[in-house]
C-alpha atoms as a PDB file:
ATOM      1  CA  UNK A   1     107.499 107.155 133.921  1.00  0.00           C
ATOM      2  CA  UNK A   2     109.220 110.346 133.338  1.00  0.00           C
ATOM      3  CA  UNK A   3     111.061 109.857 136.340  1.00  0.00           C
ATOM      4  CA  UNK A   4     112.638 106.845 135.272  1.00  0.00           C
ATOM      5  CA  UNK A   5     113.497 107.613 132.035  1.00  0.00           C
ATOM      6  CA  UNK A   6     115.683 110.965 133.081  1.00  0.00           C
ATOM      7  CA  UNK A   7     117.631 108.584 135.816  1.00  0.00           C
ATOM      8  CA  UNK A   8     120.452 107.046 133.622  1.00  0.00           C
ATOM      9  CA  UNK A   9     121.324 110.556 131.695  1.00  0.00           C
ATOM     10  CA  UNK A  10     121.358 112.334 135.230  1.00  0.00           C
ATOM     11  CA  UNK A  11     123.492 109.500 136.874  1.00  0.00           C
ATOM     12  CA  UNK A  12     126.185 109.660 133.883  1.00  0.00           C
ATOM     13  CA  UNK A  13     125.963 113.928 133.984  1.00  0.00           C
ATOM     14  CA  UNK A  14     126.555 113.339 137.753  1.00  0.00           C
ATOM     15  CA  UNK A  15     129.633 110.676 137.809  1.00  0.00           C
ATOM     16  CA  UNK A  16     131.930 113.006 136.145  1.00  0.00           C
ATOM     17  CA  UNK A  17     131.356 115.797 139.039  1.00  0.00           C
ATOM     18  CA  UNK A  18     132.146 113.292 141.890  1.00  0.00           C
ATOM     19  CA  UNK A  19     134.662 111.098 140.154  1.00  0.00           C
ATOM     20  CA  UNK A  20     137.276 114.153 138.801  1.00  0.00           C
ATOM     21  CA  UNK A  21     137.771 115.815 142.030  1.00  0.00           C
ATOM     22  CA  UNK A  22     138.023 112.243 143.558  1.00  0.00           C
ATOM     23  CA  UNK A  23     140.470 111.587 141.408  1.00  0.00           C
ATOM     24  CA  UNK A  24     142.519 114.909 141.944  1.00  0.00           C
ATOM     25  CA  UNK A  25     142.320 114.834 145.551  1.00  0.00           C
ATOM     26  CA  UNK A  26     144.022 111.475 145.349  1.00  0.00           C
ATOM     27  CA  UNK A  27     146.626 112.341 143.120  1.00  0.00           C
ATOM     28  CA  UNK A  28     147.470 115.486 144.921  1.00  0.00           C
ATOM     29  CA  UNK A  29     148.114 113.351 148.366  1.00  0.00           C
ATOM     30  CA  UNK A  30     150.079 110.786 146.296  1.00  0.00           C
ATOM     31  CA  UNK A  31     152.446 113.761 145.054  1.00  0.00           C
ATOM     32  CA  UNK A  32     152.388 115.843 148.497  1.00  0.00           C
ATOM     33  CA  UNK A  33     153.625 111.763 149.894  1.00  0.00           C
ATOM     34  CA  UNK A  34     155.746 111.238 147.171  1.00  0.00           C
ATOM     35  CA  UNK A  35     157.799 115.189 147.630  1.00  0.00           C
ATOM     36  CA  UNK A  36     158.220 114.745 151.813  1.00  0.00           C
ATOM     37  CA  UNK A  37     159.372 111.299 150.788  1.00  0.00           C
ATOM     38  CA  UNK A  38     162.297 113.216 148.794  1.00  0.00           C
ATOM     39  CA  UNK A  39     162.902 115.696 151.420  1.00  0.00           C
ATOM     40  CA  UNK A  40     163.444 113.596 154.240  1.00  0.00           C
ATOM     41  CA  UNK A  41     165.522 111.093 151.704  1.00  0.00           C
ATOM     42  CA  UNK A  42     167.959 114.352 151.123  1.00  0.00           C
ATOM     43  CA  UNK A  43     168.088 114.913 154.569  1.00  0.00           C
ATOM     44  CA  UNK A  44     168.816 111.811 155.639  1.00  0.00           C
ATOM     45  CA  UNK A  45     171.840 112.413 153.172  1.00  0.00           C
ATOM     46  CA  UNK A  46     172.991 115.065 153.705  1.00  0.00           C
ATOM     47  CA  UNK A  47     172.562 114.573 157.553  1.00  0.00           C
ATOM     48  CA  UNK A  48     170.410 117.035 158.385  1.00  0.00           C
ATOM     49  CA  UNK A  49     167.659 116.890 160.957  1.00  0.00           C
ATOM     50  CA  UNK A  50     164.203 115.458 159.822  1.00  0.00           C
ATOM     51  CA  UNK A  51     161.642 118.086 159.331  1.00  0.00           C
ATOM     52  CA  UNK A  52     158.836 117.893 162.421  1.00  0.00           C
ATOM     53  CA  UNK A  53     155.253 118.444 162.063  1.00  0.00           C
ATOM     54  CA  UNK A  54     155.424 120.730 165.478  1.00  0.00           C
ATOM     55  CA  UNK A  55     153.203 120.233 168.630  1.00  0.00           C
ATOM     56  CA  UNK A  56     149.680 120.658 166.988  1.00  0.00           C
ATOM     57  CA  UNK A  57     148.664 117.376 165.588  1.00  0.00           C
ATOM     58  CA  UNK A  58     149.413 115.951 168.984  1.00  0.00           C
ATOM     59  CA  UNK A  59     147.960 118.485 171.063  1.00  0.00           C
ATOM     60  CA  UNK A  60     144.793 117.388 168.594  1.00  0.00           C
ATOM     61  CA  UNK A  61     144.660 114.545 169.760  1.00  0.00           C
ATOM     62  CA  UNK A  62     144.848 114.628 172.889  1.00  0.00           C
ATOM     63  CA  UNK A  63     142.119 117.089 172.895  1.00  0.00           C
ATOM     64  CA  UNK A  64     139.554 114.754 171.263  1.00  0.00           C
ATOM     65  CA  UNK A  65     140.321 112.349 173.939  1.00  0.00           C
ATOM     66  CA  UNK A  66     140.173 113.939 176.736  1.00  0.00           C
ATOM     67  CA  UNK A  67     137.394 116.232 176.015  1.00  0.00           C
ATOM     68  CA  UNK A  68     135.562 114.296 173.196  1.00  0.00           C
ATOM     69  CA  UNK A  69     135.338 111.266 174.623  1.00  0.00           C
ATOM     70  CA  UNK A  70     133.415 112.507 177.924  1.00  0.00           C
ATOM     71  CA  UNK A  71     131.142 114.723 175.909  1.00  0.00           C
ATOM     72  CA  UNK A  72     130.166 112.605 173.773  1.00  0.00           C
ATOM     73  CA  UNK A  73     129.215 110.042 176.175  1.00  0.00           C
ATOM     74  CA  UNK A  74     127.236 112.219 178.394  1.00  0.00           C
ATOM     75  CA  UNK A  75     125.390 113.435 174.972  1.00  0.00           C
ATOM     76  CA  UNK A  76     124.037 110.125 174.108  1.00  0.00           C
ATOM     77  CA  UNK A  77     123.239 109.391 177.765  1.00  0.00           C
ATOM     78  CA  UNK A  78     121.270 112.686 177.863  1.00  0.00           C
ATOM     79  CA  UNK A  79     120.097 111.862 174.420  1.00  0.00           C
ATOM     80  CA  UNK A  80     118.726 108.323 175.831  1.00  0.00           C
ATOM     81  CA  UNK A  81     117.505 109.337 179.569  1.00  0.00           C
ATOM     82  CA  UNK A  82     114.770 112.310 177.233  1.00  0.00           C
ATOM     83  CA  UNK A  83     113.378 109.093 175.293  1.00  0.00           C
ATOM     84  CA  UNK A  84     113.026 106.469 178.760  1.00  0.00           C
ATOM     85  CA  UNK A  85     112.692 108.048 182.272  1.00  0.00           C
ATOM     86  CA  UNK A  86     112.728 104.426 183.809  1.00  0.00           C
ATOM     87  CA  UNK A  87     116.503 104.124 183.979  1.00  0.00           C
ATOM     88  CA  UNK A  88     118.084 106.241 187.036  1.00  0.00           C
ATOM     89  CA  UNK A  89     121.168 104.085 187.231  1.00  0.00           C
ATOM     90  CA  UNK A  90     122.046 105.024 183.330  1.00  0.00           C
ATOM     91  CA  UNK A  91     124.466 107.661 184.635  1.00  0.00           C
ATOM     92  CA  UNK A  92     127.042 106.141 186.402  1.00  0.00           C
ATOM     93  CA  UNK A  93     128.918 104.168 182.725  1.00  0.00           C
ATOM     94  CA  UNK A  94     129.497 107.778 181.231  1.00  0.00           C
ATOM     95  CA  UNK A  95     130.756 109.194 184.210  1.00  0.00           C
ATOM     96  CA  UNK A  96     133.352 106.064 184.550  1.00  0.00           C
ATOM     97  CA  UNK A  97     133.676 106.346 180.491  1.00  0.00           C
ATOM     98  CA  UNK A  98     134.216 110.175 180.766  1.00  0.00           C
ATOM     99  CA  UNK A  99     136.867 109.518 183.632  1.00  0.00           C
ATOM    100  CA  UNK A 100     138.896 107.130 181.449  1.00  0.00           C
ATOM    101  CA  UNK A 101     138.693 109.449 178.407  1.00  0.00           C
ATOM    102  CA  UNK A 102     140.250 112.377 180.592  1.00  0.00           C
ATOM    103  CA  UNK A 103     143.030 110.311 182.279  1.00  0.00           C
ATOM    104  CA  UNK A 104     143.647 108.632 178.870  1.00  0.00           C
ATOM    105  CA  UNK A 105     143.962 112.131 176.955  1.00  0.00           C
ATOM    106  CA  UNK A 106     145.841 113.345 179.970  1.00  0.00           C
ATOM    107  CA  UNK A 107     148.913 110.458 180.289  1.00  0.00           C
ATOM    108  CA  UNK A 108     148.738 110.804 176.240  1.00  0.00           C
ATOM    109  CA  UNK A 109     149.392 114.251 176.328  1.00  0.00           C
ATOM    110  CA  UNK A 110     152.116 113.864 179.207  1.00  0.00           C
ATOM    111  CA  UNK A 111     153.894 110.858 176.831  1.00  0.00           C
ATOM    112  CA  UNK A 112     153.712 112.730 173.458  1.00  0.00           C
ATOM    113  CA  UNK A 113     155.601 116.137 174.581  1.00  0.00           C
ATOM    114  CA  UNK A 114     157.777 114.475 177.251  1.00  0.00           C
ATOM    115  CA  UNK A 115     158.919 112.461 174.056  1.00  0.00           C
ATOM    116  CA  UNK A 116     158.435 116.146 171.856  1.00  0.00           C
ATOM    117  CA  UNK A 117     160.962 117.987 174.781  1.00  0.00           C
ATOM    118  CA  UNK A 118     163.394 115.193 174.672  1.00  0.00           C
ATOM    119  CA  UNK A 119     164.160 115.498 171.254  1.00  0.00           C
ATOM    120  CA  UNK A 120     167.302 117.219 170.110  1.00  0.00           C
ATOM    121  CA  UNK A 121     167.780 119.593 166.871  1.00  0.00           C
ATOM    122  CA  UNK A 122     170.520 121.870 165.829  1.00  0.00           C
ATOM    123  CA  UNK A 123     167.503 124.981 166.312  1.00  0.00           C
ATOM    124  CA  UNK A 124     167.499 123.946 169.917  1.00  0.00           C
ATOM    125  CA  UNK A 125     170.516 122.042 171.086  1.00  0.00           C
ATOM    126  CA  UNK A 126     174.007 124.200 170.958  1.00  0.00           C
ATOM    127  CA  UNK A 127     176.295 120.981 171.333  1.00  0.00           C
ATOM    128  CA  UNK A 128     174.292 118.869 167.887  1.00  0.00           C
ATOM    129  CA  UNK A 129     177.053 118.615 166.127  1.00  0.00           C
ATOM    130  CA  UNK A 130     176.179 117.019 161.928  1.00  0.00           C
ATOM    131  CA  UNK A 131     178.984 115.213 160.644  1.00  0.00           C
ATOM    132  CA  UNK A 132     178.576 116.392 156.930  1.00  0.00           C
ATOM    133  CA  UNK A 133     182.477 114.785 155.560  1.00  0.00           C
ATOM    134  CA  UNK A 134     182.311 111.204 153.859  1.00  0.00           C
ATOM    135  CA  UNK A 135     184.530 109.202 156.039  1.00  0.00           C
ATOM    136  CA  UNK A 136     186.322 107.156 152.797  1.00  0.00           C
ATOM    137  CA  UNK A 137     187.498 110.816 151.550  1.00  0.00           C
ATOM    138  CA  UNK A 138     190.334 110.953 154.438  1.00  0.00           C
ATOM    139  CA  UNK A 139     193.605 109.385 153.796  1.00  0.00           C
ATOM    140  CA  UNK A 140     194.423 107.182 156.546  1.00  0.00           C
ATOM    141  CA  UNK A 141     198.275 105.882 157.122  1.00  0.00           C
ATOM    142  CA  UNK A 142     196.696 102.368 157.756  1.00  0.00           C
ATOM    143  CA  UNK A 143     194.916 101.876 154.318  1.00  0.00           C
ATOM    144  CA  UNK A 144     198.512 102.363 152.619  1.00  0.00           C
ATOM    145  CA  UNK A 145     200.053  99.134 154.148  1.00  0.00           C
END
């Protein structure tokens, strides 16, 4: 009986320490969205290149799938061949599961930096030229009739 009676105050002392840093942890992403939102609106403006999150994220990626998938697949197989020695033949769908998750991550890693090389910035490419002059602001002998 004590038990139950302590439930409801514990519950309410409880809410507040999972609910406020909820809450901040939102509104910090909604601020960190909202301020590269402005930066890559001024760039676009003033015609500046877009600022890139770099190679990492992508290299991530690829990494879970090409090595994630096949270790994870011949963990649970390993996992399920301990419980039931009766199934020999259990090997052979993480080997072919393992063998798509490494050709996948592989041709995903070739796409994403073939794409990441091919891109062009005024850090890496001499000849980028920015047009930064508002084309109206010239005085063309046409416009005067």
């Amino acid at each position: 009986m004590r038990e139950e009676v302590l439930m409801i105050p514990l519950a309410a002392i409880m809410l507040p320490l999972v609910l406020v840093p909820t809450i901040m942890v939102l509104k910090f992403r909604a601020n960190k969205r909202e301020f590269e939102h402005k930066e890559r609106m001024k760039a676009l403006e003033t015609g500046r290149a877009l600022p890139q999150y770099g190679a990492w994220p992508a290299a991530f990626v690829c990494s879970s799938i090409g090595a994630g998938v096949p270790a994870a697949a011949f963990f649970f197989t390993w996992l399920s061949s301990i419980s039931s020695a009766k199934y020999e033949d259990m090997w052979a769908a993480p080997t072919f599961v393992g063998l798509a998750g490494v050709i996948a991550g592989t041709s995903l890693a070739f796409r994403l930096f073939a794409r990441e090389q091919g891109q062009s910035s005024p850090e890496t490419d001499p000849n980028h030229k920015v047009f930064y002059a508002d084309p109206d602001a010239f005085d063309v002998v046409g416009r005067r009739g």
